[in-house]
Protein backbone atom coordinates (compact mmCIF):
# COMPACT_ATOMS: atom_id res chain seq x y z
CA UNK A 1 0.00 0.00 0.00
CA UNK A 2 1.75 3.48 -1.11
CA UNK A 3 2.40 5.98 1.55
CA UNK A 4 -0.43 8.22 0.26
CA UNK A 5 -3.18 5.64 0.64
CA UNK A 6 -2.00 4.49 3.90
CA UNK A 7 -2.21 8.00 5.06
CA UNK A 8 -5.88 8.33 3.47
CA UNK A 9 -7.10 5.32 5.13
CA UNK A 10 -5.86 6.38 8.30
CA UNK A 11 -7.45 9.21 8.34
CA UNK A 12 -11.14 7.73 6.59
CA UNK A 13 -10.97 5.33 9.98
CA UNK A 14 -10.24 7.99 12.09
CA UNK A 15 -13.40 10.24 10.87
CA UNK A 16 -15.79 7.20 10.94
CA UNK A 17 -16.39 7.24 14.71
CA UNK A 18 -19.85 8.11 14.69
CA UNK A 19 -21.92 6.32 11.68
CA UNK A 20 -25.02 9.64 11.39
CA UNK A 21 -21.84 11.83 10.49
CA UNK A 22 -22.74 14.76 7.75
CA UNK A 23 -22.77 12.80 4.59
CA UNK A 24 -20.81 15.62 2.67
CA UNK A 25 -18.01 15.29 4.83
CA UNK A 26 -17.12 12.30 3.21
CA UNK A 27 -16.49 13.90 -0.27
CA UNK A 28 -14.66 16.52 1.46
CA UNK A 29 -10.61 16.74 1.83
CA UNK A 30 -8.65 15.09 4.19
CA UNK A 31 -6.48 17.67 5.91
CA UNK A 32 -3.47 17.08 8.20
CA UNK A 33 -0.98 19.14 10.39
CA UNK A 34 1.54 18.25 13.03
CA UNK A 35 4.90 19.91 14.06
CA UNK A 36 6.42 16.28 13.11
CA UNK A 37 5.67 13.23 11.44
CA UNK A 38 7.38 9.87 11.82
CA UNK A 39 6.36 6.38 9.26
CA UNK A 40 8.36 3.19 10.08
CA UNK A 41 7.04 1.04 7.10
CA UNK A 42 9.03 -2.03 8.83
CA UNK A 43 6.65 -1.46 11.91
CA UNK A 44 3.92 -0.03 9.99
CA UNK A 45 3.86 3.25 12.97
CA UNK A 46 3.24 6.14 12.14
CA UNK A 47 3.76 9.04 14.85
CA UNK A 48 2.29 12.54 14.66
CA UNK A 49 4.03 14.97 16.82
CA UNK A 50 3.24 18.68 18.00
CA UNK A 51 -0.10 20.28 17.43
CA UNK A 52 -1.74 17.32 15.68
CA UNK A 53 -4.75 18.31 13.49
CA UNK A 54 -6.71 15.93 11.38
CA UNK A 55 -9.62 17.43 9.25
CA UNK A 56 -12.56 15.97 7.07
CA UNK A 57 -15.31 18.54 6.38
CA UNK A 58 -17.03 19.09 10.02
CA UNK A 59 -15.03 16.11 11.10
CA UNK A 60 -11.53 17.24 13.69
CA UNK A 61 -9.87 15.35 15.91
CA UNK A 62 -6.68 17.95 17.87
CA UNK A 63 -4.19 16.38 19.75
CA UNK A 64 -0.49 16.73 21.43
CA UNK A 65 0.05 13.06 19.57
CA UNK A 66 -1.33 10.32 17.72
CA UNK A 67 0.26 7.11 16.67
CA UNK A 68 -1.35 5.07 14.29
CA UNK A 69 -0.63 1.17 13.64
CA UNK A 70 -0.89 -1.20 10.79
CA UNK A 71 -0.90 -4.71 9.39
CA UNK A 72 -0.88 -6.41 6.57
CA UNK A 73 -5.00 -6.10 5.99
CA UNK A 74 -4.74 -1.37 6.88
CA UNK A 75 -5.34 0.16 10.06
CA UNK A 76 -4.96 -1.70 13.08
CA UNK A 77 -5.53 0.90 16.25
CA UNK A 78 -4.96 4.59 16.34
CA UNK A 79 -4.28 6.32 19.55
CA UNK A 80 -4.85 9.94 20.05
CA UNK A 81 -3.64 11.49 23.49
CA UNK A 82 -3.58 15.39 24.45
CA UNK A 83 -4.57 17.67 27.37
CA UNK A 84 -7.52 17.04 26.39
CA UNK A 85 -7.27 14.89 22.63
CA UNK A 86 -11.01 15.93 20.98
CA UNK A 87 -12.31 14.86 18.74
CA UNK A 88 -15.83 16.86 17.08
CA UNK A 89 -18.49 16.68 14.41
CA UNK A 90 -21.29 18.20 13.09
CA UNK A 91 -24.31 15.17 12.54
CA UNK A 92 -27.03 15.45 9.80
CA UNK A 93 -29.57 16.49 12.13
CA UNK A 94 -27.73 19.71 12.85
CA UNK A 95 -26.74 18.57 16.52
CA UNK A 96 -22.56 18.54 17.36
CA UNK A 97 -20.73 15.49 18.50
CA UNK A 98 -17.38 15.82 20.90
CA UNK A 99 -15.64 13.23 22.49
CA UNK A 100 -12.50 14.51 24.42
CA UNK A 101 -10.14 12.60 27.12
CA UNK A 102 -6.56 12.82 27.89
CA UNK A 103 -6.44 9.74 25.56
CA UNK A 104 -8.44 8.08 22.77
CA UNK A 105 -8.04 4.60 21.23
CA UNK A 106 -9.79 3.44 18.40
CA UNK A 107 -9.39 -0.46 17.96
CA UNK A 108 -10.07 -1.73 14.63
CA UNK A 109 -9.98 -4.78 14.86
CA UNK A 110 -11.96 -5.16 18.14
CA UNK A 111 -14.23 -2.77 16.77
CA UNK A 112 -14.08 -0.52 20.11
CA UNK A 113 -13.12 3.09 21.22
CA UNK A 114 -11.96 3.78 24.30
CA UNK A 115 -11.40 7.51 26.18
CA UNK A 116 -9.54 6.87 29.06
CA UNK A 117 -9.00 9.62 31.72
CA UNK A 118 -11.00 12.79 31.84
CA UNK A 119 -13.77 11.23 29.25
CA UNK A 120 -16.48 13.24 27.83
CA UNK A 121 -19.03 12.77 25.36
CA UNK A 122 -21.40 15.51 24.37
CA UNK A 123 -24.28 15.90 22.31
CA UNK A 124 -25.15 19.57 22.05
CA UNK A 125 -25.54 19.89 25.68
CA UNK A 126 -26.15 16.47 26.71
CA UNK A 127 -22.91 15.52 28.69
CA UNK A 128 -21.65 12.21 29.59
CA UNK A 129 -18.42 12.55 31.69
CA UNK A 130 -16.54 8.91 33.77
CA UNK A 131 -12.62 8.69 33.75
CA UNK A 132 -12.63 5.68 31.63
CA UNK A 133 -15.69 5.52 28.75
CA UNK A 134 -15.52 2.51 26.48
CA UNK A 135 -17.83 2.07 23.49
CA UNK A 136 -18.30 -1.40 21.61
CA UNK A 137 -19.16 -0.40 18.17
CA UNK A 138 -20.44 -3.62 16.74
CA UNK A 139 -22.93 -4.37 19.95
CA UNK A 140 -23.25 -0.25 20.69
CA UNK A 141 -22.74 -0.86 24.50
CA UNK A 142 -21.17 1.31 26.74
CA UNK A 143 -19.72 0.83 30.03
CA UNK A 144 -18.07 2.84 32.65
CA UNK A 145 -14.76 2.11 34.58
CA UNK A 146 -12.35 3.98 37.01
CA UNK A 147 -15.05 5.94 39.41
CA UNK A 148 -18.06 7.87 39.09
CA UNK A 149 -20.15 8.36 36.33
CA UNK A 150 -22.07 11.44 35.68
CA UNK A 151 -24.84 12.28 33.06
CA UNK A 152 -26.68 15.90 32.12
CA UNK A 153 -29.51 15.32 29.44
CA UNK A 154 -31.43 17.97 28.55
CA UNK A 155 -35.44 17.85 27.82
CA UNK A 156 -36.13 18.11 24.11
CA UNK A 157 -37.68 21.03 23.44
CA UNK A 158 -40.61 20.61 21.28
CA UNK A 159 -40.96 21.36 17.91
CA UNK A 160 -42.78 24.46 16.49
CA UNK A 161 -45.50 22.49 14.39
CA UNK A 162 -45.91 20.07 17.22
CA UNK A 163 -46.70 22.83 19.46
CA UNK A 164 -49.07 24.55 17.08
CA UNK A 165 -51.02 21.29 17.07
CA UNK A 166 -52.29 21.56 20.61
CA UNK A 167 -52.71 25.28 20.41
């Protein structure tokens, strides 16, 4: 796989967190900065260093560093860590999605994320907050570890035609 590709895949994985993601942000650019970059193509590593920023459309995921492994069959795990790594999208309904912890892993091949330390997922202003969040993506469970878990979900407001119904 040429360097190019591998770097486009990457970055195609990374973005692909959240399945009801804008569907023009998948025709748009891929976009990426860091203050260094490091490939091993014996280890199939690649390190970002320094002001990481990835970029698809709405799609951004900032960190201090990610590393990014792979194997013979593409993208193995990425890791994302900062003070706090984020990671933030705009969904087709119009609502935002941010998921931020000192450190992100996204297993492939186990088909799981996991924030670790400091974990939040919002949802306009619905919060989610626990040190440790881990997300199964093939079963969509979610489960808690490390201490106390903390939710904020906001009533739906409703909306303007369903209120002019009753009036």
């Amino acid at each position: 796989m040429g360097y190019v590709s591998l770097l486009c895949s990457i970055l195609m994985i990374v973005f692909s967190f959240n399945s009801v993601a804008l569907e023009s942000d998948k025709q748009e650019p891929i976009q990426i900065e860091s203050d260094t970059l490091q490939y091993d193509s014996e280890t199939k590593l690649s390190v970002y260093k320094g002001n990481v920023h990835f970029k698809q459309g709405s799609r951004k995921l900032l960190a201090d560093h990610a590393e990014v492994m792979n194997d013979d069959k593409g993208i193995k795990r990425l890791t994302a860590e900062g003070k706090p790594a984020t990671y933030r999208e705009e969904l087709d309904d119009k609502t935002t999605f941010t998921a931020e912890a000192r450190k992100i892993i996204y297993d492939i091949g186990e088909r799981k994320v996991e924030l670790i330390e400091e974990a939040i997922l919002r949802r306009n202003q619905d919060t989610f907050t626990a040190p440790h969040i881990l997300y199964h993506l093939n079963t969509k469970q979610l489960e808690t570890k490390g201490g106390r878990t903390r939710m904020v979900v906001y009533p739906k407001k409703p909306s303007p035609e369903k209120h002019a119904a009753h009036d």
